[in-house]
C-alpha atoms as a PDB file:
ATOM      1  CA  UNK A   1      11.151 -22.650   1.361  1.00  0.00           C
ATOM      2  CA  UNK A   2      12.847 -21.544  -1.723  1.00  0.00           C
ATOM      3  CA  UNK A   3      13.071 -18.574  -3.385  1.00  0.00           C
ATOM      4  CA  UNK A   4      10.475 -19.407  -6.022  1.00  0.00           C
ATOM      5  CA  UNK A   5       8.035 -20.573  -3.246  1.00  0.00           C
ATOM      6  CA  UNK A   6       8.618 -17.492  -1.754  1.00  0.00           C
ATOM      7  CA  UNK A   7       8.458 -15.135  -4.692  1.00  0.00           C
ATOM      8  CA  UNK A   8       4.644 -16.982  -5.573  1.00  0.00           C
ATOM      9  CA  UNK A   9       3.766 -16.024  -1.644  1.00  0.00           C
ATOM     10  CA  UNK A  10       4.497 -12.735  -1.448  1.00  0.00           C
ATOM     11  CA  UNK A  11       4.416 -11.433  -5.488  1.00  0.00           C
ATOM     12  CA  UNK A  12       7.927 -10.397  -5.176  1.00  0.00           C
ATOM     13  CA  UNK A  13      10.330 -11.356  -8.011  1.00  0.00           C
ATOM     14  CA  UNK A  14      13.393 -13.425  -6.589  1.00  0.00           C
ATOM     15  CA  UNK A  15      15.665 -10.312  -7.945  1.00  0.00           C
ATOM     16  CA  UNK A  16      14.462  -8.378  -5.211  1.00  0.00           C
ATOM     17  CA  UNK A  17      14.224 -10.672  -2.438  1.00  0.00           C
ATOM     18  CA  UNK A  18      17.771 -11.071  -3.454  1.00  0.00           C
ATOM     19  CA  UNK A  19      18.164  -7.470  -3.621  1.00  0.00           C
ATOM     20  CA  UNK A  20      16.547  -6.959   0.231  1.00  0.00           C
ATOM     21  CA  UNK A  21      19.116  -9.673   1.397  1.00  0.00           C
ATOM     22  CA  UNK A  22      21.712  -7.588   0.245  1.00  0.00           C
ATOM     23  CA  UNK A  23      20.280  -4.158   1.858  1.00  0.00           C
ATOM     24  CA  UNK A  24      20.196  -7.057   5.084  1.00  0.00           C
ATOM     25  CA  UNK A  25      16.327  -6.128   5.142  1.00  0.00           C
ATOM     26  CA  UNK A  26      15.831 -10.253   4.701  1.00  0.00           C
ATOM     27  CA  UNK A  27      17.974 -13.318   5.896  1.00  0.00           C
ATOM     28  CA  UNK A  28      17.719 -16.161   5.135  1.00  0.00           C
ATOM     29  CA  UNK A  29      18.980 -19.479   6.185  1.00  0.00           C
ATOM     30  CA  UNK A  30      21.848 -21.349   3.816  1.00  0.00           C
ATOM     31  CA  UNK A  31      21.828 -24.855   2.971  1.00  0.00           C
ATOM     32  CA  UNK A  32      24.679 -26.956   2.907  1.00  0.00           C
ATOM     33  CA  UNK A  33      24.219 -26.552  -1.496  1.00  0.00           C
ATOM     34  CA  UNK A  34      23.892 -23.115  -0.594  1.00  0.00           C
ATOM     35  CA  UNK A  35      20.689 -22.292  -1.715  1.00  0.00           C
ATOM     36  CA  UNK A  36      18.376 -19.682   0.256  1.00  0.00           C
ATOM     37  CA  UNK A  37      15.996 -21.632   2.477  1.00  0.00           C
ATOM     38  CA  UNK A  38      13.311 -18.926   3.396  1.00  0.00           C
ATOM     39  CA  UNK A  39      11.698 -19.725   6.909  1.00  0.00           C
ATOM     40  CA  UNK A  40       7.928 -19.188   7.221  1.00  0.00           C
ATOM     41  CA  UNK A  41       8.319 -16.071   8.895  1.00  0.00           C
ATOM     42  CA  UNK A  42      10.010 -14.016   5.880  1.00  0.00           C
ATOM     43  CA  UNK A  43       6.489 -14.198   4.202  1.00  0.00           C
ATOM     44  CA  UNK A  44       4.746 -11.899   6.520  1.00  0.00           C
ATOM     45  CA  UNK A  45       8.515  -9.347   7.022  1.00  0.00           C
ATOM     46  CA  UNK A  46       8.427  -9.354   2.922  1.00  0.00           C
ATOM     47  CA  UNK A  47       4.594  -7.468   3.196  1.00  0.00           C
ATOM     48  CA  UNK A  48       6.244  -5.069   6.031  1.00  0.00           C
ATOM     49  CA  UNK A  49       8.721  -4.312   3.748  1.00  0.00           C
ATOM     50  CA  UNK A  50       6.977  -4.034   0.383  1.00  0.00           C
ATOM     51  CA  UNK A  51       4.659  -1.571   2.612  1.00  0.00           C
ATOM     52  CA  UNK A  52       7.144   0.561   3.709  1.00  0.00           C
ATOM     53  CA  UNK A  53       8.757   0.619   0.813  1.00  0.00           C
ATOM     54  CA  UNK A  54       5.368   1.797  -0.886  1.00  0.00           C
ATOM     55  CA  UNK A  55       5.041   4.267   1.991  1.00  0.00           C
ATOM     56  CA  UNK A  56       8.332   5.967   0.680  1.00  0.00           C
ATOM     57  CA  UNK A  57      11.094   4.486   3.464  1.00  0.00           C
ATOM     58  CA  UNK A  58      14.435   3.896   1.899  1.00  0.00           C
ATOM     59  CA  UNK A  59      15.912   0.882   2.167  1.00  0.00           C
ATOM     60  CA  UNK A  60      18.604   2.162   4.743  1.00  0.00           C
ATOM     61  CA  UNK A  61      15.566   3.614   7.027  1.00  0.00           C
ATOM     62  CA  UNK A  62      13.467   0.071   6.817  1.00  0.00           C
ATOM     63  CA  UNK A  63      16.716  -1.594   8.318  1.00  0.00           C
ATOM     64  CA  UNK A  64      16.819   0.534  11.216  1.00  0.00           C
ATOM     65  CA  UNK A  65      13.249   0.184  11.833  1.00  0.00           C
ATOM     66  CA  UNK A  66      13.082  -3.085  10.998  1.00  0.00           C
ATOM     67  CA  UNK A  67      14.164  -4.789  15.106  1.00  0.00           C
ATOM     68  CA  UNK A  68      11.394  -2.669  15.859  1.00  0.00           C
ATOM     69  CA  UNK A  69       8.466  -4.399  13.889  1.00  0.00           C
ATOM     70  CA  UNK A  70       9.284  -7.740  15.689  1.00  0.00           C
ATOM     71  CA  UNK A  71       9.627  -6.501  18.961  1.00  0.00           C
ATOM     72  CA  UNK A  72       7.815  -3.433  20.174  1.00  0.00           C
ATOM     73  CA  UNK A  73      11.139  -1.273  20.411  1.00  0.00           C
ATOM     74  CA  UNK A  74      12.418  -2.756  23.590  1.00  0.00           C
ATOM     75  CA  UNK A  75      15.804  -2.928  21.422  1.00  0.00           C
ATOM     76  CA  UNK A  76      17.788  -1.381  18.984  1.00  0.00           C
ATOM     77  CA  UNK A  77      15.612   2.469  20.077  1.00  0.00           C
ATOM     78  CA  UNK A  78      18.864   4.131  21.412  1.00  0.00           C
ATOM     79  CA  UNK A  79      20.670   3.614  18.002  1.00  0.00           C
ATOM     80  CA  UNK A  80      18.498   5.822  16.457  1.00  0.00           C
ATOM     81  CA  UNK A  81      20.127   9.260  15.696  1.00  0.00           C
ATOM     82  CA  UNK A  82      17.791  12.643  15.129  1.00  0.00           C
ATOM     83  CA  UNK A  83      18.519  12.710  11.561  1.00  0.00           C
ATOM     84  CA  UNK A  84      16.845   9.228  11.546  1.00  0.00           C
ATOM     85  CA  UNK A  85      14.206  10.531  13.707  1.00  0.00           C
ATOM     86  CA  UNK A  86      13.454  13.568  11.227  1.00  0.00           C
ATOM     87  CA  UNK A  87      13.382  11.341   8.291  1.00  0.00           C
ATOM     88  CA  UNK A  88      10.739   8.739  10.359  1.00  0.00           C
ATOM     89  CA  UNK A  89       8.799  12.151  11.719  1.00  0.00           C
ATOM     90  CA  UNK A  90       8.413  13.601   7.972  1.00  0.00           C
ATOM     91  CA  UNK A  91       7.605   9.871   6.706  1.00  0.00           C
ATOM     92  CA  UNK A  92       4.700   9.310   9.234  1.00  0.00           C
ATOM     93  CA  UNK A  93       3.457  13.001   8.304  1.00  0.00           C
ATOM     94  CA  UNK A  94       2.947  11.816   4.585  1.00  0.00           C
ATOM     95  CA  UNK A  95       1.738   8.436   5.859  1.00  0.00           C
ATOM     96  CA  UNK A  96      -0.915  10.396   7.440  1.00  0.00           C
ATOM     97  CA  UNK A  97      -1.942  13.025   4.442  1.00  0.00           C
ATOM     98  CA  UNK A  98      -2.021   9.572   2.334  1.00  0.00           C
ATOM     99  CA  UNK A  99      -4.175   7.816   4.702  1.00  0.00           C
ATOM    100  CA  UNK A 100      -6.726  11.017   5.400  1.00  0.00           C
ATOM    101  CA  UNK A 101      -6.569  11.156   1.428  1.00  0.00           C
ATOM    102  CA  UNK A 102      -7.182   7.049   0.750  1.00  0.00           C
ATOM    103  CA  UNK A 103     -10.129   8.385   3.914  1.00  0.00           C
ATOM    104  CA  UNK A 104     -11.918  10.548   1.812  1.00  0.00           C
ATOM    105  CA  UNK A 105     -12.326   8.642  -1.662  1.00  0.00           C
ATOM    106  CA  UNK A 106     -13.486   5.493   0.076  1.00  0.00           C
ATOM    107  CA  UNK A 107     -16.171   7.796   2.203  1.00  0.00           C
ATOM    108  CA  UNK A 108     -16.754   8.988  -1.451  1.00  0.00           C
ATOM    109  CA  UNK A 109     -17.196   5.738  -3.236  1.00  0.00           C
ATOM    110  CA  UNK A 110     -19.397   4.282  -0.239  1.00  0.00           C
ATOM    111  CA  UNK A 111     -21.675   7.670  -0.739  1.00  0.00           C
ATOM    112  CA  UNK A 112     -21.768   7.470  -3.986  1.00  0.00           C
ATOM    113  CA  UNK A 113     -22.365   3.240  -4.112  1.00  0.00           C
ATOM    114  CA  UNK A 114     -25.201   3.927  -1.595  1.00  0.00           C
ATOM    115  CA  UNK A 115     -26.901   6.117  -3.473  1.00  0.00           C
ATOM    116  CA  UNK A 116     -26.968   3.936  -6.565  1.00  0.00           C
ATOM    117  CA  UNK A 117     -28.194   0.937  -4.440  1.00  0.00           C
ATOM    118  CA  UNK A 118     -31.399   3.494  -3.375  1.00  0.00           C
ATOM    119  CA  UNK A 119     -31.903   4.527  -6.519  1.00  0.00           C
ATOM    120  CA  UNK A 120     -31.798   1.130  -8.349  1.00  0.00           C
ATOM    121  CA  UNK A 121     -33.789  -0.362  -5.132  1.00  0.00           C
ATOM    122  CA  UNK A 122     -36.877   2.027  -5.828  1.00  0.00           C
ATOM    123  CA  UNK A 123     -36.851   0.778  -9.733  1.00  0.00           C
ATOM    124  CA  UNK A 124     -35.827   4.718 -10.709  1.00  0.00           C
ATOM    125  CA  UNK A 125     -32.797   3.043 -13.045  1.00  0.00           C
ATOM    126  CA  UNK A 126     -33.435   6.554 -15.343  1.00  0.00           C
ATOM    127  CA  UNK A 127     -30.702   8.938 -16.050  1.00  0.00           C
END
């Protein structure tokens, strides 16, 4: 597909699908024009990348990782050097306080949207 096909898939302007070809996050194929022909599979590696990226990985980071979330590290795990390590190890920590976080407002919402459904299923709609 082409970039514009690809940009209305994931929601990702074509500047930075250009810009994660040139970190080598994304690779796609060349035509003989040479346009970018973007195979199927990019769709689903563009999410993994817009979520790490939202989870705080650097660029640099996600392309180490990124053998990894095709294959369950059979490859590419004795490149990894301890400052990568640190940086992944401090990354998953914050990954964690934002999902325990993200935990406790929807256990909030669903409280508090449960009690509204009681209340407005026994007709008491007062303040």
């Amino acid at each position: 597909m082409r970039i514009g096909r690809l940009t209305e898939r994931t929601g990702v302007p074509a500047r930075l699908l250009r810009y994660y070809e040139e970190q080598g996050l994304l690779t796609p194929e060349r035509l003989p024009n040479g346009y970018r022909d973007y195979g199927e599979h990019l769709v689903g590696r563009v999410a993994q990348i817009r979520g790490l990226l939202d989870a705080g990985l650097t660029t640099s980071i996600i392309r180490q990782i990124l053998p990894c979330l095709d294959d369950p590290c059979t490859i590419h795990v004795r490149d990894a050097d301890p400052d990568l390590i640190a940086a992944l190890e401090h990354q998953r920590e914050q990954m964690d306080d934002k999902i325990a976080c993200l935990t406790r407002n929807r256990d909030a919402i669903s409280a508090y949207l449960d009690a509204v459904r009681r209340r407005t299923s026994r007709g008491d709609e007062g303040p």
